[in-house]
N, C-alpha and C. Protein backbone atom coordinates (compact mmCIF):
# COMPACT_ATOMS: atom_id res chain seq x y z
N UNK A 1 -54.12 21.31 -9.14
CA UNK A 1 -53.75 20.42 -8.06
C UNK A 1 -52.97 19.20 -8.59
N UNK A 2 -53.49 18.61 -9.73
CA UNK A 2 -52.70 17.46 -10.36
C UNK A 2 -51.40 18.01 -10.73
N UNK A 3 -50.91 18.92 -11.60
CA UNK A 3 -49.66 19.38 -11.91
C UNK A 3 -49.04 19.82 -10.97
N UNK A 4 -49.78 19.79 -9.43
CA UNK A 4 -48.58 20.51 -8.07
C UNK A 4 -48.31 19.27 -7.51
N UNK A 5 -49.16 17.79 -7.52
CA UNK A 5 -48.76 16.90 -7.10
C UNK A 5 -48.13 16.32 -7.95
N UNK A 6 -47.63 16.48 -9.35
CA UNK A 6 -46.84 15.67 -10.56
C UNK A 6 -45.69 16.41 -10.21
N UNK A 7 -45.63 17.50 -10.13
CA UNK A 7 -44.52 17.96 -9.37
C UNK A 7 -43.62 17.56 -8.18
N UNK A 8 -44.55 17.61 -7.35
CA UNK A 8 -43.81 17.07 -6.23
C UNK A 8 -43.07 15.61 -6.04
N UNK A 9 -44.03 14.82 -7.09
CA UNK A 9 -43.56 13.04 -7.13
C UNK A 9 -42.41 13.60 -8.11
N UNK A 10 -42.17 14.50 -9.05
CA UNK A 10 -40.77 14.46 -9.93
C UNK A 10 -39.81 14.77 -8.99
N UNK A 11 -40.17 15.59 -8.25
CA UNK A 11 -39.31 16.51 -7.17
C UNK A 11 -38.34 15.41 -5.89
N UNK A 12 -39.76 14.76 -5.60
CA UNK A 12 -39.07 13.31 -4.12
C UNK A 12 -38.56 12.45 -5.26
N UNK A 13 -38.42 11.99 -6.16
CA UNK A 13 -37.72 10.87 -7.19
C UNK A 13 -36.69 11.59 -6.99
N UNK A 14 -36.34 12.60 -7.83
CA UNK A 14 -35.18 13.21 -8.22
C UNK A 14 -34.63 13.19 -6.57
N UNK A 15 -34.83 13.94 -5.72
CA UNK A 15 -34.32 13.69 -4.45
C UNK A 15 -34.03 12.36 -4.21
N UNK A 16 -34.60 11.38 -4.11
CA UNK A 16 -34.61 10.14 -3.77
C UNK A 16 -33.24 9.78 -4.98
N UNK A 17 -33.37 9.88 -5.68
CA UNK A 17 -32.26 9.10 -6.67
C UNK A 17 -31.21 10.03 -6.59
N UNK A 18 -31.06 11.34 -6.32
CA UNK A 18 -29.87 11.91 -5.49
C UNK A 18 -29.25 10.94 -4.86
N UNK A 19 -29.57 11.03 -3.67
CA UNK A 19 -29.26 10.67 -2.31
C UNK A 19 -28.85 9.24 -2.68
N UNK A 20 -29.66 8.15 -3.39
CA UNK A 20 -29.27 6.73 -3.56
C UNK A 20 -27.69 7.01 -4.33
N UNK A 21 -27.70 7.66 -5.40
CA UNK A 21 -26.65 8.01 -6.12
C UNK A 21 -25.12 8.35 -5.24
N UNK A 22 -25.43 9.51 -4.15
CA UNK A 22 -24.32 9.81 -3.36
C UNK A 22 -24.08 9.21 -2.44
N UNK A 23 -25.28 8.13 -2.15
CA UNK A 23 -24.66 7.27 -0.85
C UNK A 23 -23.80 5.48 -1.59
N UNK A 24 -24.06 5.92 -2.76
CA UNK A 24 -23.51 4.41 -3.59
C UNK A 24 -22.05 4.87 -3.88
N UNK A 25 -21.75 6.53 -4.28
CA UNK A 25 -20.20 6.67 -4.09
C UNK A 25 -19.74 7.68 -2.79
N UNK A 26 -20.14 7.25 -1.92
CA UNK A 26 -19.52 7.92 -0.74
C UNK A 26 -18.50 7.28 0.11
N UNK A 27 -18.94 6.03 -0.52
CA UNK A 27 -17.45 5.04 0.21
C UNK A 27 -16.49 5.21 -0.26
N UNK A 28 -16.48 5.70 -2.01
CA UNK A 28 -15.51 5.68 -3.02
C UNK A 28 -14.65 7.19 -2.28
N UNK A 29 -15.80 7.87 -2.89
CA UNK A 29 -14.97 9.37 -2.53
C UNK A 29 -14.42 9.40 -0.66
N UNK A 30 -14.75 8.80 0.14
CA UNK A 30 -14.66 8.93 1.35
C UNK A 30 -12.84 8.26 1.35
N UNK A 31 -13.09 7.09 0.82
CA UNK A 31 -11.40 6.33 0.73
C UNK A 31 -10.86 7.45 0.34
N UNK A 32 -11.11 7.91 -0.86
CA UNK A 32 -10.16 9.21 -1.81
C UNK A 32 -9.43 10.02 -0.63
N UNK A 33 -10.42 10.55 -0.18
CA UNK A 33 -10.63 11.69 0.95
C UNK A 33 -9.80 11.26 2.10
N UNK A 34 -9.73 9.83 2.77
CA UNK A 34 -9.00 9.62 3.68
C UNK A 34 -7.55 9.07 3.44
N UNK A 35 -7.46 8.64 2.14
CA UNK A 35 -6.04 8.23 2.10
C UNK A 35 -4.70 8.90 2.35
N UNK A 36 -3.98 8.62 3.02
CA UNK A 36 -3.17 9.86 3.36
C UNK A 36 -1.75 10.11 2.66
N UNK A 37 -1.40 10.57 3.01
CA UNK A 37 -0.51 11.43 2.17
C UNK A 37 0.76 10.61 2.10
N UNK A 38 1.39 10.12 2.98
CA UNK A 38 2.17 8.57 3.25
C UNK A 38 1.78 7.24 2.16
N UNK A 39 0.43 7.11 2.70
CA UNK A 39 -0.03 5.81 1.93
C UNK A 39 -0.23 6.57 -0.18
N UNK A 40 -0.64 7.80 0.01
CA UNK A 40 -0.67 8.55 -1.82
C UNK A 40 0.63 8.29 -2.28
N UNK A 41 1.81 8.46 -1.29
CA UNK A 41 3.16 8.60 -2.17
C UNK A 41 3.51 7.22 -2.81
N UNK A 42 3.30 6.13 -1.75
CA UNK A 42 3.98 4.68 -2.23
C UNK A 42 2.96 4.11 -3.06
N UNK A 43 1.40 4.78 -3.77
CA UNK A 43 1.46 4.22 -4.68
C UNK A 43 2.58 4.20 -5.57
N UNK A 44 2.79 2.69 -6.52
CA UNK A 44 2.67 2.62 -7.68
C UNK A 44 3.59 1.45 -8.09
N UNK A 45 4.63 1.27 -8.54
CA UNK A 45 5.35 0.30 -9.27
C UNK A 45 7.31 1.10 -8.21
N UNK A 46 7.43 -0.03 -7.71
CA UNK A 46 8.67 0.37 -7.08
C UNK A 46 9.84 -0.78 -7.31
N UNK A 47 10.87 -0.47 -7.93
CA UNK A 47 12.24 -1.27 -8.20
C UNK A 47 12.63 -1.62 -7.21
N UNK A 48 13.44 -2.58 -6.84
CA UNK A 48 14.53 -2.83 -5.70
C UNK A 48 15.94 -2.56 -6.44
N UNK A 49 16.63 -1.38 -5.96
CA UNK A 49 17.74 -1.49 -6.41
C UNK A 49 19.05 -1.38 -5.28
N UNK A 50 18.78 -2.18 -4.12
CA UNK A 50 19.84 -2.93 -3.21
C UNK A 50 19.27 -3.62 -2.21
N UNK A 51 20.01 -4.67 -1.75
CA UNK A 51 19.64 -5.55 -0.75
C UNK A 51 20.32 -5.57 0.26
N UNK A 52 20.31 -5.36 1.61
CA UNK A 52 21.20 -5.68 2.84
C UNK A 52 22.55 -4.52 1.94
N UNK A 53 22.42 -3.74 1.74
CA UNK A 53 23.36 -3.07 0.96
C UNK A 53 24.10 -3.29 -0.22
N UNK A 54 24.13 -3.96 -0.79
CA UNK A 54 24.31 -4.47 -1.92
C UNK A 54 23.79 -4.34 -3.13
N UNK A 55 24.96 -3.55 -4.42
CA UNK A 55 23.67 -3.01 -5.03
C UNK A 55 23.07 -4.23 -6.12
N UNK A 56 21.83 -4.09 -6.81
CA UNK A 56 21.23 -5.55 -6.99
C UNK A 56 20.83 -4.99 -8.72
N UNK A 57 21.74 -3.45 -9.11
CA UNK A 57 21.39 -3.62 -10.77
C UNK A 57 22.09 -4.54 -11.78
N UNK A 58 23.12 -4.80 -11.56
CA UNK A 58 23.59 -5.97 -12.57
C UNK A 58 23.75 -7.68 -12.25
N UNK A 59 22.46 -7.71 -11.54
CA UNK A 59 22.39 -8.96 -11.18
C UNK A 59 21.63 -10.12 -11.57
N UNK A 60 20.66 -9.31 -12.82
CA UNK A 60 19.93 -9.69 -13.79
C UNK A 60 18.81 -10.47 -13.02
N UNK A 61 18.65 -9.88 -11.74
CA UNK A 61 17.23 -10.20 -10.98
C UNK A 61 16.36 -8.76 -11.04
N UNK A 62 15.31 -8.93 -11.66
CA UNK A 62 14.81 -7.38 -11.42
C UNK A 62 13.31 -7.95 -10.22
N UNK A 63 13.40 -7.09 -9.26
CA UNK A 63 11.86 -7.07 -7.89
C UNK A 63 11.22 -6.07 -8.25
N UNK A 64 10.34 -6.34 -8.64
CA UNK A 64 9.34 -5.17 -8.70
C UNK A 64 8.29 -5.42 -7.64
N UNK A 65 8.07 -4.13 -6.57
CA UNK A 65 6.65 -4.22 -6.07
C UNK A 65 5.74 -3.29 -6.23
N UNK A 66 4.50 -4.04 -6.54
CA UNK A 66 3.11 -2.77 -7.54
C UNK A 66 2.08 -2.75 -5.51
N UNK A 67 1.81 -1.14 -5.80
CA UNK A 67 1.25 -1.06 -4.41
C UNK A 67 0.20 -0.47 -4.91
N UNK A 68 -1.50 -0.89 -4.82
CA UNK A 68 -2.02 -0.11 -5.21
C UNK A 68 -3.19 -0.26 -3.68
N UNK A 69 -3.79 0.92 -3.32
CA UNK A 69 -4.07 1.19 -2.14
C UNK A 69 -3.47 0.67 -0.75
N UNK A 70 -4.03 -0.69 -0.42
CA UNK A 70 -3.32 -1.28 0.74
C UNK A 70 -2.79 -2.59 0.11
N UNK A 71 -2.92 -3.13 -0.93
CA UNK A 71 -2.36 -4.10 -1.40
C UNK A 71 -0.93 -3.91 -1.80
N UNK A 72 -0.05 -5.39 -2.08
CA UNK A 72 0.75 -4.88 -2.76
C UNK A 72 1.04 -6.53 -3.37
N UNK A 73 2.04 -6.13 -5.00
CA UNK A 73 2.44 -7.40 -5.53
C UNK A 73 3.63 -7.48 -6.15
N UNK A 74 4.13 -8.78 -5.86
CA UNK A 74 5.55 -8.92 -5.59
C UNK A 74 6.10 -9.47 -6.70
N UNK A 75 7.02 -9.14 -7.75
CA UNK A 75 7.36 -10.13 -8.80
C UNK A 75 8.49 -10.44 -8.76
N UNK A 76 9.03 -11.10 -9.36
CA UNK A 76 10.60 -11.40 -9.62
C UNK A 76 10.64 -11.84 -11.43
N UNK A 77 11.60 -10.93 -12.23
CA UNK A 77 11.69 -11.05 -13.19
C UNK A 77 10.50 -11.59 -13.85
N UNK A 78 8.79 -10.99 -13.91
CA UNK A 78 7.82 -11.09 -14.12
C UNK A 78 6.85 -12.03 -13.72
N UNK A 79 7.52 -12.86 -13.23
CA UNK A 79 6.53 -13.56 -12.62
C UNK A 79 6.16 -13.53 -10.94
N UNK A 80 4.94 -13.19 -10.54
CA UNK A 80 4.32 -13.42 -9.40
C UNK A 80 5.05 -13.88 -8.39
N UNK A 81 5.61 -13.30 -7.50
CA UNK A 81 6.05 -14.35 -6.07
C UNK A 81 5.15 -14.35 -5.08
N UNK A 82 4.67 -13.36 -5.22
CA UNK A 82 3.88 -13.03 -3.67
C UNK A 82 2.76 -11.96 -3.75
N UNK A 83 1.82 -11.95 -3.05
CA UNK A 83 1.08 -10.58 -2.81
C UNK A 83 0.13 -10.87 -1.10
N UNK A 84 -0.54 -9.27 -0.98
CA UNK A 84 -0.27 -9.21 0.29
C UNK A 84 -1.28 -8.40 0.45
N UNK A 85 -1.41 -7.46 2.07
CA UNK A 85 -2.16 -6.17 2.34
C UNK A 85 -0.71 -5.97 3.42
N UNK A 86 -1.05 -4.43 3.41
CA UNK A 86 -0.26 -3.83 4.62
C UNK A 86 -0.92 -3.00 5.53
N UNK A 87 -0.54 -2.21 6.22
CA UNK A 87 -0.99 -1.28 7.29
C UNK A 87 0.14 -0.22 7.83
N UNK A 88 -0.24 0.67 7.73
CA UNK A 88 1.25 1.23 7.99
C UNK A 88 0.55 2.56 9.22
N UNK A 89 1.28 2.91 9.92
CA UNK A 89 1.10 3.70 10.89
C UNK A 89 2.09 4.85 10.86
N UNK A 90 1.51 5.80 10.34
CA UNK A 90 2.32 7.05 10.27
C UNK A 90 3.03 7.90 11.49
N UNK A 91 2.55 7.57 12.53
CA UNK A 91 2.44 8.14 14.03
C UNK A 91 3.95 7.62 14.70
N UNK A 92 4.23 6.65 13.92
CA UNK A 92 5.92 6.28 14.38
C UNK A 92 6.70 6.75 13.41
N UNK A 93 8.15 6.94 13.65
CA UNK A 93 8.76 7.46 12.81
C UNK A 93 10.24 6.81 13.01
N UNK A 94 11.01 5.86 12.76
CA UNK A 94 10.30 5.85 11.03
C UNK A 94 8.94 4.79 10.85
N UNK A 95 8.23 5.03 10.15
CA UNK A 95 7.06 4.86 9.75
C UNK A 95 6.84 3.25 9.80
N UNK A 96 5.73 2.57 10.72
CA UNK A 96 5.81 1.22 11.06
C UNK A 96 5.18 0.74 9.65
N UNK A 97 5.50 -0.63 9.26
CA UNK A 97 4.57 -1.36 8.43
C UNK A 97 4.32 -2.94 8.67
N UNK A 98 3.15 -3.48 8.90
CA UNK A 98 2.60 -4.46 9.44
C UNK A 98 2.05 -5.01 7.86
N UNK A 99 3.13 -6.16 7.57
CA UNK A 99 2.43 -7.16 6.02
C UNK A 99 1.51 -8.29 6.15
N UNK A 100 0.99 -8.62 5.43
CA UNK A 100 0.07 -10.00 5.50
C UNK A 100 0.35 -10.42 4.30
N UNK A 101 1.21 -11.61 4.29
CA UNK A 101 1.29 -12.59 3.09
C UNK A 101 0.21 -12.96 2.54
N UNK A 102 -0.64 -12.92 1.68
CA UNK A 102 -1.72 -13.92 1.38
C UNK A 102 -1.75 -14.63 -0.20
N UNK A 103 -0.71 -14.73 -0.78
CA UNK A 103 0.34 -15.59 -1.57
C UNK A 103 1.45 -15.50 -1.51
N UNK A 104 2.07 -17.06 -1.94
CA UNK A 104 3.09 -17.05 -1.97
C UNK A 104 3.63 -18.25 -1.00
N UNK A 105 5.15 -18.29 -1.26
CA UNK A 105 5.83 -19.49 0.10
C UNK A 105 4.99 -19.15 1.27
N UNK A 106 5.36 -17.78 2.16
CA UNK A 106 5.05 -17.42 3.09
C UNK A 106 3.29 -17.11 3.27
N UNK A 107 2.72 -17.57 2.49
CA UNK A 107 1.07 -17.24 2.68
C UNK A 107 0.94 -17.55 3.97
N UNK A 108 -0.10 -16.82 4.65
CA UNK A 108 -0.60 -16.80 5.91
C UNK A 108 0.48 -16.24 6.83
N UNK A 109 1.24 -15.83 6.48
CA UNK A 109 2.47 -15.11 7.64
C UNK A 109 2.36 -13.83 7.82
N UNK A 110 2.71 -12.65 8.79
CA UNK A 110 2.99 -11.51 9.04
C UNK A 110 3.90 -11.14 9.18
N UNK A 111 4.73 -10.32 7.97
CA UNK A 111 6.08 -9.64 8.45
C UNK A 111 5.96 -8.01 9.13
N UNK A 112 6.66 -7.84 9.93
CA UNK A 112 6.92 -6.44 10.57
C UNK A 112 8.24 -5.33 9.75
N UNK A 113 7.68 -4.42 9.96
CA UNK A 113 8.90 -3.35 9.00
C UNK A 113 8.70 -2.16 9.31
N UNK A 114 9.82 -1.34 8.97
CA UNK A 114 9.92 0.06 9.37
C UNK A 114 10.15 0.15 7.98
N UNK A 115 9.99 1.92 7.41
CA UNK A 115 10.08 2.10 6.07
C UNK A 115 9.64 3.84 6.33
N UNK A 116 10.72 4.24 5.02
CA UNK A 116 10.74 5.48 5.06
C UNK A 116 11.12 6.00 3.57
N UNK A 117 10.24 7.27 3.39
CA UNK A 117 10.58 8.00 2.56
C UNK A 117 11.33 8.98 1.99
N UNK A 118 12.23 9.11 1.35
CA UNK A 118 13.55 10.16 1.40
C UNK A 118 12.64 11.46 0.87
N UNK A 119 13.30 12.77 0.51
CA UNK A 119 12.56 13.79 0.30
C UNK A 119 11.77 14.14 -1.06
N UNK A 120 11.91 12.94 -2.07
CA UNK A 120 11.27 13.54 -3.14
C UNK A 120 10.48 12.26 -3.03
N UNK A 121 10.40 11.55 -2.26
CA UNK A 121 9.06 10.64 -2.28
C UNK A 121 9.56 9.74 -3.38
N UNK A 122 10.66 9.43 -4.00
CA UNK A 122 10.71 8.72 -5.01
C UNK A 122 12.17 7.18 -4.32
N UNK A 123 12.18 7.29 -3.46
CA UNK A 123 13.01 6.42 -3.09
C UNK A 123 12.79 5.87 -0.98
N UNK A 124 12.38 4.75 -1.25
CA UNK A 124 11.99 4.14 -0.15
C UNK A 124 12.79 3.22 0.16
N UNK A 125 13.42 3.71 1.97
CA UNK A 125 14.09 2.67 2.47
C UNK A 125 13.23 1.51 3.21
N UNK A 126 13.44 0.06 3.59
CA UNK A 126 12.67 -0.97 3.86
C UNK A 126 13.90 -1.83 4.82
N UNK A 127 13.15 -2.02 6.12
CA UNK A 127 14.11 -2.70 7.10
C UNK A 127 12.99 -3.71 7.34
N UNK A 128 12.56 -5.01 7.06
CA UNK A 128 11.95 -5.83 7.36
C UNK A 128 12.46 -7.43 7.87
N UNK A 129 11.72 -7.53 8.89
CA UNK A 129 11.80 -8.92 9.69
C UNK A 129 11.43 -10.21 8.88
N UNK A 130 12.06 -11.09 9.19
CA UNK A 130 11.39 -12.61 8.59
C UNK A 130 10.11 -12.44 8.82
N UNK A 131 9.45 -13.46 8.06
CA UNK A 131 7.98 -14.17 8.19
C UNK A 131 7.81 -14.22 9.71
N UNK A 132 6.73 -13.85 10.11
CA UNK A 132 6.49 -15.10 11.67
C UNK A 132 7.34 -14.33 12.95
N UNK A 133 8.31 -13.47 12.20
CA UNK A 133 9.26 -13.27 13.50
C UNK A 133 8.71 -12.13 14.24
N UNK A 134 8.62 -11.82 15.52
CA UNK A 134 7.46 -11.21 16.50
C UNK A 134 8.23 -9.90 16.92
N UNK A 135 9.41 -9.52 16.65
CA UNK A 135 9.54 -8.02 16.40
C UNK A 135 10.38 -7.62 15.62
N UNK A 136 9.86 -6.09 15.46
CA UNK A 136 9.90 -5.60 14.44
C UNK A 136 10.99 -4.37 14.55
N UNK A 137 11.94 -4.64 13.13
CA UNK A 137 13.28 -3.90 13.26
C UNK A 137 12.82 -2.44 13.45
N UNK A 138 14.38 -1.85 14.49
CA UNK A 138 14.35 -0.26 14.98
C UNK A 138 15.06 0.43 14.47
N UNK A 139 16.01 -0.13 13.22
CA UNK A 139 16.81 0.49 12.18
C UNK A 139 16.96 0.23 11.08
N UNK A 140 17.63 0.70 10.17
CA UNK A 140 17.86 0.58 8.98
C UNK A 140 19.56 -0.15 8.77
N UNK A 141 19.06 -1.04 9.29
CA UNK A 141 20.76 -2.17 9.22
C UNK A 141 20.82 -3.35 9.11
N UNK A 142 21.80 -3.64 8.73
CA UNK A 142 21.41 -5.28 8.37
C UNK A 142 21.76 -5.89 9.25
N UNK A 143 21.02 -6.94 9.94
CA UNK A 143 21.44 -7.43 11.16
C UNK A 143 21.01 -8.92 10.90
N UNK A 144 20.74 -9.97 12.19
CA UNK A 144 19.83 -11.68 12.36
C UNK A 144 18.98 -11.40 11.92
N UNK A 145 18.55 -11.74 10.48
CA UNK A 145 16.60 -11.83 10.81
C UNK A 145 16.13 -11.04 10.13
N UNK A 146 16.42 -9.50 9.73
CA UNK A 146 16.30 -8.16 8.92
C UNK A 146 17.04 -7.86 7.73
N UNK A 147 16.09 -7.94 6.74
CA UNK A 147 16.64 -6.95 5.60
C UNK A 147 16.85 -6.04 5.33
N UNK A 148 17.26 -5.04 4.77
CA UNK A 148 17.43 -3.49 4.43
C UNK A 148 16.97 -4.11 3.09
N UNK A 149 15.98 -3.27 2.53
CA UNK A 149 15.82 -2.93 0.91
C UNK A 149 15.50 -1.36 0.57
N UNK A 150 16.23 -1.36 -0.50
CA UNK A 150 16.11 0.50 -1.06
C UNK A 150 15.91 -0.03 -2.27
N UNK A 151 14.29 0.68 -2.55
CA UNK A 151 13.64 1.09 -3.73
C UNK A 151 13.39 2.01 -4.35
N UNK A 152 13.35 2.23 -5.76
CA UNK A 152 13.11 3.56 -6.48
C UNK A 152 11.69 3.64 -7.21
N UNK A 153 11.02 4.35 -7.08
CA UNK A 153 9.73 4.78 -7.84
C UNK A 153 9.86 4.23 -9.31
N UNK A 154 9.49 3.60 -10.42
CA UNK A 154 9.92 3.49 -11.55
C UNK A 154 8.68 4.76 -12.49
């Protein structure tokens, strides 16, 4: 009887520390699991190589933006300008993106943007509104108020 009840207390531990175990990474693996396939591609480290059309490699400004889940960070020739969160909504096309400054000049501001991926996922077009400004561009043109930026995967 003692070795069927030493059993059973090894048996509910081990269960018990299961379950604590998979519910401590289920948030982890659950993000994994939901991130989608849009938000998987633009990880990572992305160049700017034109502005409003203009191309911007021999201009001895290099932009780098590092995107890692919903964050992203903004440099200019290595140093820090800005960083942020985004939100992007796949369900429009081209693909909406809603920024939140939270460094930088513009801290506390929301820019609006459309943004799209060409077919090898390695080059992203970016039509974004000023800081503050309350809608959000319907093309990829340079117009009042909107940038065009085209980036390359580095």
């Amino acid at each position: 009887m003692t070795k069927h009840i030493a059993f059973l207390a090894v048996a509910l531990v081990t269960v018990v520390a299961t379950a604590v175990t998979s519910a401590q990474t289920a948030p982890t693996q659950a993000a994994i699991m939901n991130k989608s396939k849009v938000l998987t591609s633009v990880q990572g480290i992305w160049v700017m190589t034109s502005a409003n059309g203009q191309d911007v490699a021999g201009s001895g400004q290099e932009m780098l933006v590092t995107i890692t889940d919903d964050k992203y960070v903004q440099t200019m020739n290595g140093q820090v300008v800005e960083k942020g969160s985004f939100k992007l909504d796949e369900t429009k096309k081209p693909y909406a993106l809603d920024i939140v400054i939270a460094e930088g000049e513009q801290a506390g501001q929301k820019q609006l943007a459309i943004f799209e991926l060409d077919a090898t996922g390695k080059i992203m077009k970016v039509a974004i509104a000023q800081p503050g400004a309350p809608v959000r561009p319907s093309a990829f043109a340079v117009a009042d108020g909107v940038e065009t930026l085209v980036f390359a995967k580095k």
